[in-house]
Protein backbone atom coordinates (compact mmCIF):
# COMPACT_ATOMS: atom_id res chain seq x y z
CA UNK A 1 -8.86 -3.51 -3.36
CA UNK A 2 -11.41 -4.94 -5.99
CA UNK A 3 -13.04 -4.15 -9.29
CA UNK A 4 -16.24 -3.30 -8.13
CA UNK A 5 -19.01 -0.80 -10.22
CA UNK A 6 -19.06 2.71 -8.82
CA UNK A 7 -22.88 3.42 -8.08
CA UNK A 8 -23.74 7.24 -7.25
CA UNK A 9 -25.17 6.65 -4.37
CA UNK A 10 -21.52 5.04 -3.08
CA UNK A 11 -19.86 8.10 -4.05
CA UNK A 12 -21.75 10.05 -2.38
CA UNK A 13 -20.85 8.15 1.18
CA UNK A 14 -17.39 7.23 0.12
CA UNK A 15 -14.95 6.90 2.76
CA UNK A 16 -11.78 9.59 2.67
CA UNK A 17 -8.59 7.24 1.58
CA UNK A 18 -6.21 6.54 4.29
CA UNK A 19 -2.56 6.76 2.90
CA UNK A 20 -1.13 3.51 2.91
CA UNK A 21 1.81 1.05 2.10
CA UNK A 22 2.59 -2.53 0.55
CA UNK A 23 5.74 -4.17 0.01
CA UNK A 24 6.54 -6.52 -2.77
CA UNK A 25 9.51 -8.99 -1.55
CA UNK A 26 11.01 -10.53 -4.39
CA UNK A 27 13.64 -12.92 -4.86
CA UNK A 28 15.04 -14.91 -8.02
CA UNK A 29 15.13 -18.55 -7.37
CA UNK A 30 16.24 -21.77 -10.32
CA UNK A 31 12.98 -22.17 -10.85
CA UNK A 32 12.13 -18.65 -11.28
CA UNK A 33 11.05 -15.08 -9.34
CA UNK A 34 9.18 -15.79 -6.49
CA UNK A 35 7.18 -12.93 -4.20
CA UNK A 36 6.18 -12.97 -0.67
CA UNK A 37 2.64 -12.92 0.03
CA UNK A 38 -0.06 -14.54 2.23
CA UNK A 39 -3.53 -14.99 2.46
CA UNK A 40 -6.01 -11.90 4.45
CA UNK A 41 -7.60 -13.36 7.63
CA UNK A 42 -11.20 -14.21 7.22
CA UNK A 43 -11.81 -12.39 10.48
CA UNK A 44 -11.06 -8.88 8.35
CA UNK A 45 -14.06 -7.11 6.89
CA UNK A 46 -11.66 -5.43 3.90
CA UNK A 47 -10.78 -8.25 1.77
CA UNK A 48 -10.79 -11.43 4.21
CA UNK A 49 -9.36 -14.48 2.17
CA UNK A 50 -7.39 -12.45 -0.47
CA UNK A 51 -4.11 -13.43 -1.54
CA UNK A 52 -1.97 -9.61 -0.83
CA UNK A 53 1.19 -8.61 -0.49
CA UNK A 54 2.37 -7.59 3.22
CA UNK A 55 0.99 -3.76 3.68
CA UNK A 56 -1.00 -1.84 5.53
CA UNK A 57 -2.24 1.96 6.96
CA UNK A 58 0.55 4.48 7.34
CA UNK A 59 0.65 4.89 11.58
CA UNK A 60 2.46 8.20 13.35
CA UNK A 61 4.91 5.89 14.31
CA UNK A 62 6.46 5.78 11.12
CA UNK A 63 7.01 9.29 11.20
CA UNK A 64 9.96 8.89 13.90
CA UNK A 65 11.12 5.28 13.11
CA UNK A 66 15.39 5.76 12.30
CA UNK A 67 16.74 4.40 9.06
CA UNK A 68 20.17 4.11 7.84
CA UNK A 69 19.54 5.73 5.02
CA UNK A 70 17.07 7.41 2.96
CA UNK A 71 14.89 6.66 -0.32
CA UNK A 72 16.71 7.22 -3.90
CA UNK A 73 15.91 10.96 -4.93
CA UNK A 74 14.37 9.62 -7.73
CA UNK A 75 12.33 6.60 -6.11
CA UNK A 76 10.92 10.18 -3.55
CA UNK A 77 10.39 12.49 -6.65
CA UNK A 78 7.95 9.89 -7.74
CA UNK A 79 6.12 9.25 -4.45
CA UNK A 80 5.79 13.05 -4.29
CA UNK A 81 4.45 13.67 -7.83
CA UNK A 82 0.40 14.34 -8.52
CA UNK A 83 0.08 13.82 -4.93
CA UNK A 84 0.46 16.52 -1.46
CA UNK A 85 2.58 13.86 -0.29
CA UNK A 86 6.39 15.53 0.89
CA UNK A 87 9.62 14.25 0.97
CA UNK A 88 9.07 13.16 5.00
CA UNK A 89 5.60 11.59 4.12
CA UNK A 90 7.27 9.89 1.54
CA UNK A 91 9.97 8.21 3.84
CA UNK A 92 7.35 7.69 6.16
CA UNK A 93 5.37 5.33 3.71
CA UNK A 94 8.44 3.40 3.00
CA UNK A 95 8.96 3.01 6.40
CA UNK A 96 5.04 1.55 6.76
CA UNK A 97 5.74 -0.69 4.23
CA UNK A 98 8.68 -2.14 6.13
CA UNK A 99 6.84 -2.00 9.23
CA UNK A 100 4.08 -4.06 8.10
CA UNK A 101 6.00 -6.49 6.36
CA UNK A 102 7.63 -7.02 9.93
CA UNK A 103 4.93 -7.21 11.56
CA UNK A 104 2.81 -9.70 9.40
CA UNK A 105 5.52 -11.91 8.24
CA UNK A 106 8.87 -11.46 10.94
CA UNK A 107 11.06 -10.33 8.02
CA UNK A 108 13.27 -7.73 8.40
CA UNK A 109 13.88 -5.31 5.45
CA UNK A 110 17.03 -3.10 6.94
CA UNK A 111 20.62 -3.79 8.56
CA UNK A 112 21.80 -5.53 11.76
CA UNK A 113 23.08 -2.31 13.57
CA UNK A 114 21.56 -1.37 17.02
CA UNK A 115 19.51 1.88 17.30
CA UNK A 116 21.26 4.88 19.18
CA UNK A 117 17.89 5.26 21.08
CA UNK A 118 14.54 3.34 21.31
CA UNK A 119 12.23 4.85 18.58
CA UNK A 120 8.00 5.51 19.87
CA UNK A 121 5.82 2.74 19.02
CA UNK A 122 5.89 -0.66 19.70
CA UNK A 123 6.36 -1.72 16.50
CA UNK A 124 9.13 -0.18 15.71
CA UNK A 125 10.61 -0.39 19.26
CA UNK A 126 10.20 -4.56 18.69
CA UNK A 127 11.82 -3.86 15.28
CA UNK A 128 14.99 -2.31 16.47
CA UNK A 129 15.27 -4.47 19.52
CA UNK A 130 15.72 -7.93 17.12
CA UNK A 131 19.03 -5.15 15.82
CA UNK A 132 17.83 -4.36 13.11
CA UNK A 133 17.66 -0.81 11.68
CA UNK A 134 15.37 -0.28 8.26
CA UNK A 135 16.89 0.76 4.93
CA UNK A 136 15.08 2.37 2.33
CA UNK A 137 17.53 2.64 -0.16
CA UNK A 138 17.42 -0.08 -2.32
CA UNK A 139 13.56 0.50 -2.60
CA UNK A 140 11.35 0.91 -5.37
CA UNK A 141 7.93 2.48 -6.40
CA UNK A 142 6.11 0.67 -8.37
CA UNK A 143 2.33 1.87 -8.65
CA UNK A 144 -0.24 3.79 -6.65
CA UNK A 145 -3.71 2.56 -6.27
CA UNK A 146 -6.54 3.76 -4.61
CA UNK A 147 -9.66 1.57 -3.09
CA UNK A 148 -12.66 2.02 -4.72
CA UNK A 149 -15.75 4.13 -3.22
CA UNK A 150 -18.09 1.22 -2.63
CA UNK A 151 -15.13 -0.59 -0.21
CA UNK A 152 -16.20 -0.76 3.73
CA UNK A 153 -12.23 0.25 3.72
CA UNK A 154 -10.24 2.66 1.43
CA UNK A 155 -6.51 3.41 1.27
CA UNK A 156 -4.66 5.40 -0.98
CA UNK A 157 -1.98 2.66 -1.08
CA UNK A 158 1.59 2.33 -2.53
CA UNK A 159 3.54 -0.27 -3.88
CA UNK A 160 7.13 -0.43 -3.15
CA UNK A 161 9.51 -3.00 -4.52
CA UNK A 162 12.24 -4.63 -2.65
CA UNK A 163 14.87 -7.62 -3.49
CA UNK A 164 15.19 -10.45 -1.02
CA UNK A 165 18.36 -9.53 -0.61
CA UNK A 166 17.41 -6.68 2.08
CA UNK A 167 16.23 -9.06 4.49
CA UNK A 168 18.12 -8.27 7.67
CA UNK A 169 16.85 -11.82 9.34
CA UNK A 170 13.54 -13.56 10.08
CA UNK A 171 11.68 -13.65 13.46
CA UNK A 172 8.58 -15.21 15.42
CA UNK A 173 5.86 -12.64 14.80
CA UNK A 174 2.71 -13.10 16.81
CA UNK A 175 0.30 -11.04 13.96
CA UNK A 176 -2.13 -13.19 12.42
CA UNK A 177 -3.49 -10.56 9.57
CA UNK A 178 -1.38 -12.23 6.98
CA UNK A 179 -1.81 -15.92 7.23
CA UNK A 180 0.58 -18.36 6.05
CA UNK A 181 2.93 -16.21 4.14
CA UNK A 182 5.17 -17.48 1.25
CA UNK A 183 7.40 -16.84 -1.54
CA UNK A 184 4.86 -18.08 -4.47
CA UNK A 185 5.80 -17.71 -8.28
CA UNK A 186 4.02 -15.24 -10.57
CA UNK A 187 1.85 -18.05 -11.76
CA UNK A 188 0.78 -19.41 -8.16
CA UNK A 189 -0.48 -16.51 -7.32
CA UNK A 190 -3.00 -15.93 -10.50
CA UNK A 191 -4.10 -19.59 -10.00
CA UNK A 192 -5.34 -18.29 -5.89
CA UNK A 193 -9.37 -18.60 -6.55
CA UNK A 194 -9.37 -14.92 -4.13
CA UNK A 195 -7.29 -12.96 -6.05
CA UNK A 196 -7.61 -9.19 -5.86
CA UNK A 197 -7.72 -7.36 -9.95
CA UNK A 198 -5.24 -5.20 -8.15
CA UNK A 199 -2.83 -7.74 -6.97
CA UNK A 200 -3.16 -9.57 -10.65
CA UNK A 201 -2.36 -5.74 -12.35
CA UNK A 202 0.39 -5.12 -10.43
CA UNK A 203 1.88 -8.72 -10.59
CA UNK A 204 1.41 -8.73 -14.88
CA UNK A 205 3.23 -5.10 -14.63
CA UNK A 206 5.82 -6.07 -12.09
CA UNK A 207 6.79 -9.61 -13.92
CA UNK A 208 7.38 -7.74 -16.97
CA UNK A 209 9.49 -5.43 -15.36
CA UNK A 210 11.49 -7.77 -13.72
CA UNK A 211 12.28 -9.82 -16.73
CA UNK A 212 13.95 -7.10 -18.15
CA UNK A 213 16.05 -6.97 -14.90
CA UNK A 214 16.16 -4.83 -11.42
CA UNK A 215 13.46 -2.20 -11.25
CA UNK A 216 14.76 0.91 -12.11
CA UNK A 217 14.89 3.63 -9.50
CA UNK A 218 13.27 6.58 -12.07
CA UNK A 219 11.14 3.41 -13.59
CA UNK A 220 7.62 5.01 -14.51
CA UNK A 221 4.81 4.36 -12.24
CA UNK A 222 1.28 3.91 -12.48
CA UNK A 223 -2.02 5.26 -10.27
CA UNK A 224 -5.02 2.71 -10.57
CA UNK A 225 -8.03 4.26 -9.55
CA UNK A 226 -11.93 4.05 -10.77
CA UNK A 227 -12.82 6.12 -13.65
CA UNK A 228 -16.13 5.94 -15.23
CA UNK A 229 -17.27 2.94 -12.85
CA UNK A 230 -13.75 1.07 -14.25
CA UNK A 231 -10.58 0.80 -12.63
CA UNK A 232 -7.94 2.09 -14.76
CA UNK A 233 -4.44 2.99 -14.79
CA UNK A 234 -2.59 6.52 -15.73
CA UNK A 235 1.28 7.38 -15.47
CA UNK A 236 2.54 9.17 -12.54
């Protein structure tokens, strides 16, 4: 997503958001917090070269993927306010974010503990075979935003919060969407020349969140969206 002017004629042709995901990795290292990102593939016509955190669309797949346990009532009050989005879409999105993450950088957000059955999709079937189940627990919501109109692409995209600690394991991914991911400081990733205004809003928000400790499960949350050809944030 980028802060780009929202021209009438762009509304008028604008794309329908598709509900999406993002996961923010975080883990608190001597020399500070440090977040798992990567750079966009320039082969991508939404954002190619952008420094993002792992995410993607929400697929029907993550409708049926198990869990070991379910998102805090108060993390899935959130996800369901000023939206049409219900308690099983909400799991669902948390279960995209975990899924991409997986897929475009091999970690593993859950529990070792082998699935009862095989669950559809391939994603989620490679998931489960490394014995791994997902937990959504210990996740957070931190902010909604939604692409602007003039975007080739458009998601209605939320951004979940997750400590390090979660990681299951790491494995050999073949997905090149999300190029050389790392765990970069706060700092390293405002200095990236291709940096999103999303991705810098929600890393200022999030680092002053975090220095006041854990993100809370009923912590506020934010919806950026464009408003009067600016994008702009209002509470949840």
């Amino acid at each position: 997503m980028s802060e780009l002017s929202e021209k009438p004629e762009a509304r008028k042709k604008a794309l329908r958001p598709r509900d999406a995901a993002t996961l923010i990795v975080y883990r608190r290292d001597a020399d500070g917090i440090r977040l798992l990102m990567g750079r966009r593939s320039m082969k991508h016509v939404f954002m190619p070269g952008a420094l993002v955190f792992p995410g993607g669309g929400i697929e029907n797949q993550d409708r049926f993927a198990p869990a070991v346990d379910g998102l805090d009532p108060a993390v899935e009050a959130t996800l369901c306010r000023r939206s049409k989005v219900t308690p099983s879409r909400a799991r669902a999105l948390a279960l995209a974010a975990i899924r991409e993450t997986f897929e475009e950088t091999g970690y593993l957000i859950g529990v070792e503990q082998k699935a009862v059955k095989s669950p559809p999709g391939s994603s989620w079937q490679s998931f489960v075979g490394h014995g791994v189940l997902p937990s959504l627990n210990g996740m957070r919501f931190l902010s909604r935003a939604i692409t602007p109109p003039t975007q080739p692409r458009r998601f209605d995209a939320r951004f979940f919060v997750v400590e390090a600690g979660a990681i299951a394991k790491q494995v050999d991914v073949p997905d090149e969407e999300l190029e050389n991911p790392a765990w970069v400081t706060f700092n390293e990733a405002r200095d990236f020349k291709k940096l999103p205004a999303v991705t810098r809003m929600v890393l200022d928000e999030l680092e002053q969140k975090l220095a006041e400790g854990a993100l809370a499960a009923d912590a506020p949350a934010v919806l950026r969206r464009m408003r009067q050809g600016r994008l702009q944030g209002e509470p949840l």
